[in-house]
C-alpha atoms as a PDB file:
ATOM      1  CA  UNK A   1     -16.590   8.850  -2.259  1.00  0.00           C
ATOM      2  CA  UNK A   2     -17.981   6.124  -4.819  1.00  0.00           C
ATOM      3  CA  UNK A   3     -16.065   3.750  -6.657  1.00  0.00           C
ATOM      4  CA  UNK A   4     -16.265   6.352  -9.562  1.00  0.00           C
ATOM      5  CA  UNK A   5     -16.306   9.578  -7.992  1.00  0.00           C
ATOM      6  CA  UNK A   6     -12.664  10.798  -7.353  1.00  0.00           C
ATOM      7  CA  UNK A   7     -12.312  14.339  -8.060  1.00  0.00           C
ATOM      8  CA  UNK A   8     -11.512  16.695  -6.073  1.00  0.00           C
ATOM      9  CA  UNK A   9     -12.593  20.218  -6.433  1.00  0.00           C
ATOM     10  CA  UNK A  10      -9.629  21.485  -7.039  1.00  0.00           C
ATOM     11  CA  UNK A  11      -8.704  18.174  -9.223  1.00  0.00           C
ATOM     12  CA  UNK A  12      -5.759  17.451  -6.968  1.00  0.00           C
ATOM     13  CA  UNK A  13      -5.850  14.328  -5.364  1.00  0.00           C
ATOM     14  CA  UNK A  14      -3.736  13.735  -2.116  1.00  0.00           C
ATOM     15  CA  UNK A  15      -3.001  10.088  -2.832  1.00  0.00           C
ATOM     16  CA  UNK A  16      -1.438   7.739   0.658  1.00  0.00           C
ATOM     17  CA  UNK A  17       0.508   5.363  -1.443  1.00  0.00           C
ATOM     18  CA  UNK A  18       1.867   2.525   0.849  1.00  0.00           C
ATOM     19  CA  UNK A  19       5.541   0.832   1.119  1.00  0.00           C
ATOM     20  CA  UNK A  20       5.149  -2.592   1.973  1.00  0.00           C
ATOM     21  CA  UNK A  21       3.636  -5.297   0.203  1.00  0.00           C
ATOM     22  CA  UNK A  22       2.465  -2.107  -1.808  1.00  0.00           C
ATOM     23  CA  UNK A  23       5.653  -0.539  -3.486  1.00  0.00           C
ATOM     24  CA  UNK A  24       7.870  -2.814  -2.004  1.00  0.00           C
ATOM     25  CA  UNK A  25       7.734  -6.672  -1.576  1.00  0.00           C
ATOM     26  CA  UNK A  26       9.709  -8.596   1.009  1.00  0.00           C
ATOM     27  CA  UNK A  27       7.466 -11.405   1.869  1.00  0.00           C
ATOM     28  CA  UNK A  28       9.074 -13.842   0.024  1.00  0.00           C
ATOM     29  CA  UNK A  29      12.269 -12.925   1.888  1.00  0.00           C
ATOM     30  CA  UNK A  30      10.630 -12.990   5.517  1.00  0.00           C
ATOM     31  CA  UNK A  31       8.812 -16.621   4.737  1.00  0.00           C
ATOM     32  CA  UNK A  32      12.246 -17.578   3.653  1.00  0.00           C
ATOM     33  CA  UNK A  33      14.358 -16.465   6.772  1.00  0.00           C
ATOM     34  CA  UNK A  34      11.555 -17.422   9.312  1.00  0.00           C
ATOM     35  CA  UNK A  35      11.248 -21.284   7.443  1.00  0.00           C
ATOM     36  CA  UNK A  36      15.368 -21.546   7.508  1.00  0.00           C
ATOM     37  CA  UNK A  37      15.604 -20.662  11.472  1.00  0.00           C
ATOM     38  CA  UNK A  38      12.636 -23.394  11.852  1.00  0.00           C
ATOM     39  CA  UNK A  39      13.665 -25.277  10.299  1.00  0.00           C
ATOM     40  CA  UNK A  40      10.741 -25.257   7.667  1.00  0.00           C
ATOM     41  CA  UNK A  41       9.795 -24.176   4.076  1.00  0.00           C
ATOM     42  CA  UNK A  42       7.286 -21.192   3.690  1.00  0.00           C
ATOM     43  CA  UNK A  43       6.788 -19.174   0.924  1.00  0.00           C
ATOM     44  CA  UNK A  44       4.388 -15.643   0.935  1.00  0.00           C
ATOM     45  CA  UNK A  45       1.213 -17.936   0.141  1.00  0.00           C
ATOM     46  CA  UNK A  46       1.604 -19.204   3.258  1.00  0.00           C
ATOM     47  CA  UNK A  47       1.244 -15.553   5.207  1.00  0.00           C
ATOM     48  CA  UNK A  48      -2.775 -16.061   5.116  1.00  0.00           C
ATOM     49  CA  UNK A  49      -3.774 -13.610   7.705  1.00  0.00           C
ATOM     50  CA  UNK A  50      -2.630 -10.354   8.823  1.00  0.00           C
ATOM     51  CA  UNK A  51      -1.258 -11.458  12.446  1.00  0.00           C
ATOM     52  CA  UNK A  52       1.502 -13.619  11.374  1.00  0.00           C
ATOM     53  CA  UNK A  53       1.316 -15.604  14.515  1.00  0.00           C
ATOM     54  CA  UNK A  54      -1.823 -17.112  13.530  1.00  0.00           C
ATOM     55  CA  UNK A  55      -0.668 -18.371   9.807  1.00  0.00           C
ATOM     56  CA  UNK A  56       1.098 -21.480   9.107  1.00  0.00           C
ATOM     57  CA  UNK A  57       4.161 -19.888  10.101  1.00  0.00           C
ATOM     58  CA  UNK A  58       3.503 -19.071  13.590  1.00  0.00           C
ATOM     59  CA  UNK A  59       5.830 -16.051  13.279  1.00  0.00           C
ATOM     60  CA  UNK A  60       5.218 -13.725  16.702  1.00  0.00           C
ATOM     61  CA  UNK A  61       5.291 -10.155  16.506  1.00  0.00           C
ATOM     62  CA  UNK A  62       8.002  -9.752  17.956  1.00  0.00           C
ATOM     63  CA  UNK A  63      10.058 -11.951  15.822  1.00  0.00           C
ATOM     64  CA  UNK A  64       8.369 -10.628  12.464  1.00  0.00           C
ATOM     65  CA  UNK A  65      10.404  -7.389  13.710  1.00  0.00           C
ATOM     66  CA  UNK A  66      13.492  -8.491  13.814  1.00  0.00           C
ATOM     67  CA  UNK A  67      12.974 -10.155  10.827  1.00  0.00           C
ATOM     68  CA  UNK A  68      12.174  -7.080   9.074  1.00  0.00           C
ATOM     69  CA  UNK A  69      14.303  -4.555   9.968  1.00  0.00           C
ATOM     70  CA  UNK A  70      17.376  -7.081   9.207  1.00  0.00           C
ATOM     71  CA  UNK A  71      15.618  -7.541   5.931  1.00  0.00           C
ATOM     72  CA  UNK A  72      15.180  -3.756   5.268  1.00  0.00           C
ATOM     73  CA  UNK A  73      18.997  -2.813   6.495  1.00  0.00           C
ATOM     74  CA  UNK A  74      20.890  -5.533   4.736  1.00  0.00           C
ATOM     75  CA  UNK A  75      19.034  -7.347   2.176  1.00  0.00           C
ATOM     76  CA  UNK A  76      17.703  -4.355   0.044  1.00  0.00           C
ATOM     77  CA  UNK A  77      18.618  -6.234  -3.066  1.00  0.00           C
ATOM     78  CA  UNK A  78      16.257  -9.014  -2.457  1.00  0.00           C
ATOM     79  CA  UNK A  79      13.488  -6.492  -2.108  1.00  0.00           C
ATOM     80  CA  UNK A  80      11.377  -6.420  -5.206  1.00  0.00           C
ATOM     81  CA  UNK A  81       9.898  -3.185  -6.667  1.00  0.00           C
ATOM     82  CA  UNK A  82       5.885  -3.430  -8.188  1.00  0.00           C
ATOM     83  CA  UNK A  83       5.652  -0.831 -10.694  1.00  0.00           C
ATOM     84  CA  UNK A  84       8.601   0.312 -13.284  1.00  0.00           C
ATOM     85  CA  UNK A  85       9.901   3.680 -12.474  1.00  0.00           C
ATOM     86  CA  UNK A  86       7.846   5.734 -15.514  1.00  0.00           C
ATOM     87  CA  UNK A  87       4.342   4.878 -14.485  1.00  0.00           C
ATOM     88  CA  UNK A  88       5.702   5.729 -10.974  1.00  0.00           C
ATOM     89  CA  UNK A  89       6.980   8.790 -11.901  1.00  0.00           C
ATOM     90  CA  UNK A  90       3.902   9.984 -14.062  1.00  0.00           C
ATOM     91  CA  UNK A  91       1.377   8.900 -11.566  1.00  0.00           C
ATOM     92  CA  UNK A  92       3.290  11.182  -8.892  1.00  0.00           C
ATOM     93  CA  UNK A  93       3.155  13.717 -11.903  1.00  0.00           C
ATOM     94  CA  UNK A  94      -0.802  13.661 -12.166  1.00  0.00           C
ATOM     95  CA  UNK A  95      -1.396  13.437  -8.514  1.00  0.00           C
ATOM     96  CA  UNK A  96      -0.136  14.444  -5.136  1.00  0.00           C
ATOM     97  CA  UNK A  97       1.557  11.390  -4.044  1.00  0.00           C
ATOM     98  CA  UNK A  98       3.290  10.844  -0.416  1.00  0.00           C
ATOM     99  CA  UNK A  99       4.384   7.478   0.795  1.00  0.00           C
ATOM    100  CA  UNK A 100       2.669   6.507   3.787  1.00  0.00           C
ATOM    101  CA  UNK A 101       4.275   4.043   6.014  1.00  0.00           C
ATOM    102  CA  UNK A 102       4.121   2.550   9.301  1.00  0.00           C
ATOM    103  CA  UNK A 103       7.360   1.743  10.194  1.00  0.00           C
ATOM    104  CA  UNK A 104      10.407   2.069  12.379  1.00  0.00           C
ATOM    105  CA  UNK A 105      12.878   5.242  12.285  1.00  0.00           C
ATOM    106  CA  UNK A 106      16.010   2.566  11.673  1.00  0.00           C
ATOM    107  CA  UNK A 107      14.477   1.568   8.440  1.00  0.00           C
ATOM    108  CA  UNK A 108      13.535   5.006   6.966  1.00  0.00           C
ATOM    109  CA  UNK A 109      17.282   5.427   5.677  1.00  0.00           C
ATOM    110  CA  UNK A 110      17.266   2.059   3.958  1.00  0.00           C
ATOM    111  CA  UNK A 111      13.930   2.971   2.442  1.00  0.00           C
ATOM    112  CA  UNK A 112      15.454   5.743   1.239  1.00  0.00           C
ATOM    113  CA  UNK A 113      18.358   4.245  -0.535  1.00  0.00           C
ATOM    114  CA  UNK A 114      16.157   1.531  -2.043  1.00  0.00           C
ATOM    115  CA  UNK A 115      14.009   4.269  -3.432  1.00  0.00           C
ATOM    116  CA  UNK A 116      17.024   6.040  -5.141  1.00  0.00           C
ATOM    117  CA  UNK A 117      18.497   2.287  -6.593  1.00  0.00           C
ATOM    118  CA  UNK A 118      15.014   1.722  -7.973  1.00  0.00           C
ATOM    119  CA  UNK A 119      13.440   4.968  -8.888  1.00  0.00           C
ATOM    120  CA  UNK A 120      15.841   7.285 -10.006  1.00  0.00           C
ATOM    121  CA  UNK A 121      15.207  10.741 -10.540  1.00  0.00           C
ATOM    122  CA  UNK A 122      12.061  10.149  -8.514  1.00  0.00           C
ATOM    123  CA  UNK A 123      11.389  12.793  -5.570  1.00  0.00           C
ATOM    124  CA  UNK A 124       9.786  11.037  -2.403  1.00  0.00           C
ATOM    125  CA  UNK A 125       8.061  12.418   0.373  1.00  0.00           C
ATOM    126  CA  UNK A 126       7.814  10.195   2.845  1.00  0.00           C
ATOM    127  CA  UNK A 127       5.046  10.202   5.638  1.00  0.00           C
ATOM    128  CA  UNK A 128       5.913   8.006   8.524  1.00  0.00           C
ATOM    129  CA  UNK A 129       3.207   6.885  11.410  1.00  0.00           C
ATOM    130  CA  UNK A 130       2.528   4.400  14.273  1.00  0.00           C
ATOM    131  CA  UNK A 131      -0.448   3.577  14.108  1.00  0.00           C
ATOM    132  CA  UNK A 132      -3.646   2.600  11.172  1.00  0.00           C
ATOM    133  CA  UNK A 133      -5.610   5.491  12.702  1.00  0.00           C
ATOM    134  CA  UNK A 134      -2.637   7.837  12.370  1.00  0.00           C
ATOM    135  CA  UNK A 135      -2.486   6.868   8.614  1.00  0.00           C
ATOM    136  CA  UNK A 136      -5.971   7.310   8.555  1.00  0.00           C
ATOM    137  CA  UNK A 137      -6.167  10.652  10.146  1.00  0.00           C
ATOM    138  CA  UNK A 138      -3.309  12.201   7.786  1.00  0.00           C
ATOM    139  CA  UNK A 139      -6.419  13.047   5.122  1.00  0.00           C
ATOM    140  CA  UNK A 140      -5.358  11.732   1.923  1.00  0.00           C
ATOM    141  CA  UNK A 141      -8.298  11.377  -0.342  1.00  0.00           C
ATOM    142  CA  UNK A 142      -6.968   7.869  -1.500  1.00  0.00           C
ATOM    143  CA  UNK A 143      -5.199   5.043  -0.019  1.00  0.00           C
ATOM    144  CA  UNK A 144      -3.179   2.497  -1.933  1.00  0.00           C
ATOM    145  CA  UNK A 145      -2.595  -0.196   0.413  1.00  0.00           C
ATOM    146  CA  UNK A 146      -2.624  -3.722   1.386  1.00  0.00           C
ATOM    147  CA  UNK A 147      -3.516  -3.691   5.013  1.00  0.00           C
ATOM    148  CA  UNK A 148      -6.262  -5.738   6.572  1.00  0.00           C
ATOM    149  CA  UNK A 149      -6.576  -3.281   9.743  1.00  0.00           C
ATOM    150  CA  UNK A 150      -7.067  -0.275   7.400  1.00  0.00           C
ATOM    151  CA  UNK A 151      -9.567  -2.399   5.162  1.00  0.00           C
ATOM    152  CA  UNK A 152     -11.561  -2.963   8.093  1.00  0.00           C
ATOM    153  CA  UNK A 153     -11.591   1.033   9.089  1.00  0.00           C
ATOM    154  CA  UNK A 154     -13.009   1.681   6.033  1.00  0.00           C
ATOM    155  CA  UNK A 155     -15.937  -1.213   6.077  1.00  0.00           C
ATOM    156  CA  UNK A 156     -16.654  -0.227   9.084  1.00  0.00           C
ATOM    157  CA  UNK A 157     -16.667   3.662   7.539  1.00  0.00           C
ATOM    158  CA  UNK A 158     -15.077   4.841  10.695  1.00  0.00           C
ATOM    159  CA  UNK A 159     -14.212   8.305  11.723  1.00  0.00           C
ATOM    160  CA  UNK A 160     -11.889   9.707   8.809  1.00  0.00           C
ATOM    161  CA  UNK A 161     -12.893   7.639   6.532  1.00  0.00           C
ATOM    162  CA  UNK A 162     -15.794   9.377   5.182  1.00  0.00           C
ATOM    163  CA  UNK A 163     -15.125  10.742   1.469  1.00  0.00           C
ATOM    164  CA  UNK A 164     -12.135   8.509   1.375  1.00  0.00           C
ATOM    165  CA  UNK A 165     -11.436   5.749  -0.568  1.00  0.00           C
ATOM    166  CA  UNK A 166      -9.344   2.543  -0.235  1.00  0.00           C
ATOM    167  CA  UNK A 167      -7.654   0.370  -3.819  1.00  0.00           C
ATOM    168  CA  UNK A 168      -6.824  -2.770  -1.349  1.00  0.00           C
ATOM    169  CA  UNK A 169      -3.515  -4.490  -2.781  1.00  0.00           C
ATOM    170  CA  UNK A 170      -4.617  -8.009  -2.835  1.00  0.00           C
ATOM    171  CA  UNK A 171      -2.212 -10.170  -0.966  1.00  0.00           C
ATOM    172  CA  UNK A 172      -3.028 -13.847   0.583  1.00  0.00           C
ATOM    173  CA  UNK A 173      -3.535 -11.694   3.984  1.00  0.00           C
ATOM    174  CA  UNK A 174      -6.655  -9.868   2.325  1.00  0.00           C
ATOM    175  CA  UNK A 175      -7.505 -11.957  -0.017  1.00  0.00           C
ATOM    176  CA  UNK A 176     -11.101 -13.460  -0.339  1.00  0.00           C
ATOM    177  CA  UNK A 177     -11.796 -11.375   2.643  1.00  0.00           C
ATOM    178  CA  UNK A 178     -15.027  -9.986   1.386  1.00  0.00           C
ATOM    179  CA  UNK A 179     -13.941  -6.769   1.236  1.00  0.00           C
ATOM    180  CA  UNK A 180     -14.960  -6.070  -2.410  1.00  0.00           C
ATOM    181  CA  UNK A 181     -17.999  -5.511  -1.351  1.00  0.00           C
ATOM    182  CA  UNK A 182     -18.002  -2.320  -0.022  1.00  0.00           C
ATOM    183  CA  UNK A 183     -18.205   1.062  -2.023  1.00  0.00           C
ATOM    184  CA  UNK A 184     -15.583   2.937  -0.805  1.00  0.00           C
ATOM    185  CA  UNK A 185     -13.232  -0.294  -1.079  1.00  0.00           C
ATOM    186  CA  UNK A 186     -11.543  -1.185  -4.526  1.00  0.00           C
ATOM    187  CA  UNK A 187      -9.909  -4.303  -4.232  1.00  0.00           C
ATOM    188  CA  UNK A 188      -7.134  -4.600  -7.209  1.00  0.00           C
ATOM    189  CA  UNK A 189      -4.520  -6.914  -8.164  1.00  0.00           C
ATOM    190  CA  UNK A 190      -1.145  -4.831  -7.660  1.00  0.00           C
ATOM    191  CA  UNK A 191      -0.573  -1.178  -7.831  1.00  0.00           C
ATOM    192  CA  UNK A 192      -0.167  -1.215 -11.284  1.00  0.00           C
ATOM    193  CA  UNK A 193      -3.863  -1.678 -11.345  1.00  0.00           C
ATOM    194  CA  UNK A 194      -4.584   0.559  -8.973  1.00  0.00           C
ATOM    195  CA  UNK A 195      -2.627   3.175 -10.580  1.00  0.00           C
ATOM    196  CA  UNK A 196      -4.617   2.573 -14.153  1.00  0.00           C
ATOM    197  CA  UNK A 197      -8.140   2.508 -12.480  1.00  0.00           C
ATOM    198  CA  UNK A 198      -7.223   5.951 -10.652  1.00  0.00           C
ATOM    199  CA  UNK A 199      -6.313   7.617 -13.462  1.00  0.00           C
ATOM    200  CA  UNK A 200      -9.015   6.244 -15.602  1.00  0.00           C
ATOM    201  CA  UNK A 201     -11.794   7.231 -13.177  1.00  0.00           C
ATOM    202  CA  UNK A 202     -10.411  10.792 -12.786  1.00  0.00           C
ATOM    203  CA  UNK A 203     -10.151  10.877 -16.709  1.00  0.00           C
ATOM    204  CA  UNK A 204     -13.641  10.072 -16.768  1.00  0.00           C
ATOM    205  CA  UNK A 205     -15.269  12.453 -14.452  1.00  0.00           C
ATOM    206  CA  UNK A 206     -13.342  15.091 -16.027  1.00  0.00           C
ATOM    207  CA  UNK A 207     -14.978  14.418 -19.293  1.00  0.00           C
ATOM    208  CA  UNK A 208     -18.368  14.142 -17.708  1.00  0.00           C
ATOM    209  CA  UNK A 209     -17.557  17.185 -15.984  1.00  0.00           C
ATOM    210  CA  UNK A 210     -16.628  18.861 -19.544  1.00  0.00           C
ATOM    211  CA  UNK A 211     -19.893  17.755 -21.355  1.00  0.00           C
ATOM    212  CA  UNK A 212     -22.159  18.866 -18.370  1.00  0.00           C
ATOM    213  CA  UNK A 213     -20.277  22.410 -18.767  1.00  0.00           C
ATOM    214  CA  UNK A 214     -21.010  22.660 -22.500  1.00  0.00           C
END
């Protein structure tokens, strides 16, 4: 799949739309927390690579966990949505939209009950994996996402990736990464961005498509 070819033959995208640091942010509230039990002041600018451990912070994994899931079960309200509810809602209208998230089953209720305080009236179905490859290997046609692992699947056009394309949420993890080089990867400033390039390449094609039928 090229930058500009989308469609589908049946015209219905499956779209992999990701939670965190895609739909959600919380990386403002991690640096935070992490900085105040060190002691130290980071901020989310500060979170330059995707393994924590090896950033400024020196967060370990297993640290970054506990972090998280206290973030996700009790500080909801800090955790900012990226896109107002409409363009959500008519995005999930045009396309087949699933969230697609790696995380842990003691977070999926909280996710859920953000969802309804910031999206209402806005049906989720939510896709939960382990691993990159397991995202991967679900078949979506597109991934929204911000992950560096996944990125690297898809320059590498590994097994599962072929036909598939990637709009990489730029974050300081990803960014200036060199990954905008690669066809099937769109890098793009926030899913807002994403979401108007989708729709603008599918509205596109069908036109061409139209004109090469007449």
């Amino acid at each position: 799949m090229g930058k500009d070819t989308l469609l589908r033959t049946d015209d219905r995208l499956r779209v992999a739309l990701d939670v965190d640091a895609t739909l959600a942010l919380y990386h403002h509230i991690l640096a935070a927390d992490w900085g105040a039990m060190v002691g130290r002041q980071f901020t989310i600018d500060d979170i330059t690579e995707w393994d924590t451990e090896q950033t400024k912070l020196g967060l370990p994994l297993k640290k970054l966990r506990e972090l998280y899931n206290d973030i996700w079960n009790n500080k909801q309200d800090q955790i900012l949505p990226t896109v107002d509810p409409r363009t959500l809602r008519e995005f999930m209208g045009a396309f087949s939209v699933d969230l697609v998230t790696q995380r842990s089953q003691g977070t999926v209720a909280p996710l859920e009950s953000w969802l309804a305080a910031n999206f209402p009236g806005v049906v989720f179905t939510i896709d939960t994996t382990k691993t990159i490859e397991e995202k991967l290997g679900r078949g979506y046609d597109i991934h929204i996402d911000d992950s560096n692992p996944l990125a690297d699947l898809f320059a590498a056009k590994a097994k599962g990736t072929e036909g598939k394309h990637l709009y990489l949420v730029t974050q300081p993890w990803n960014k200036d990464k060199g990954y905008d080089r690669y066809d099937n990867i769109t890098v793009v400033n926030d899913l807002p961005d994403a979401i108007a390039l989708i729709r603008k390449a599918c509205s596109t094609e069908r036109s061409v498509r139209r004109r090469n039928v007449t």
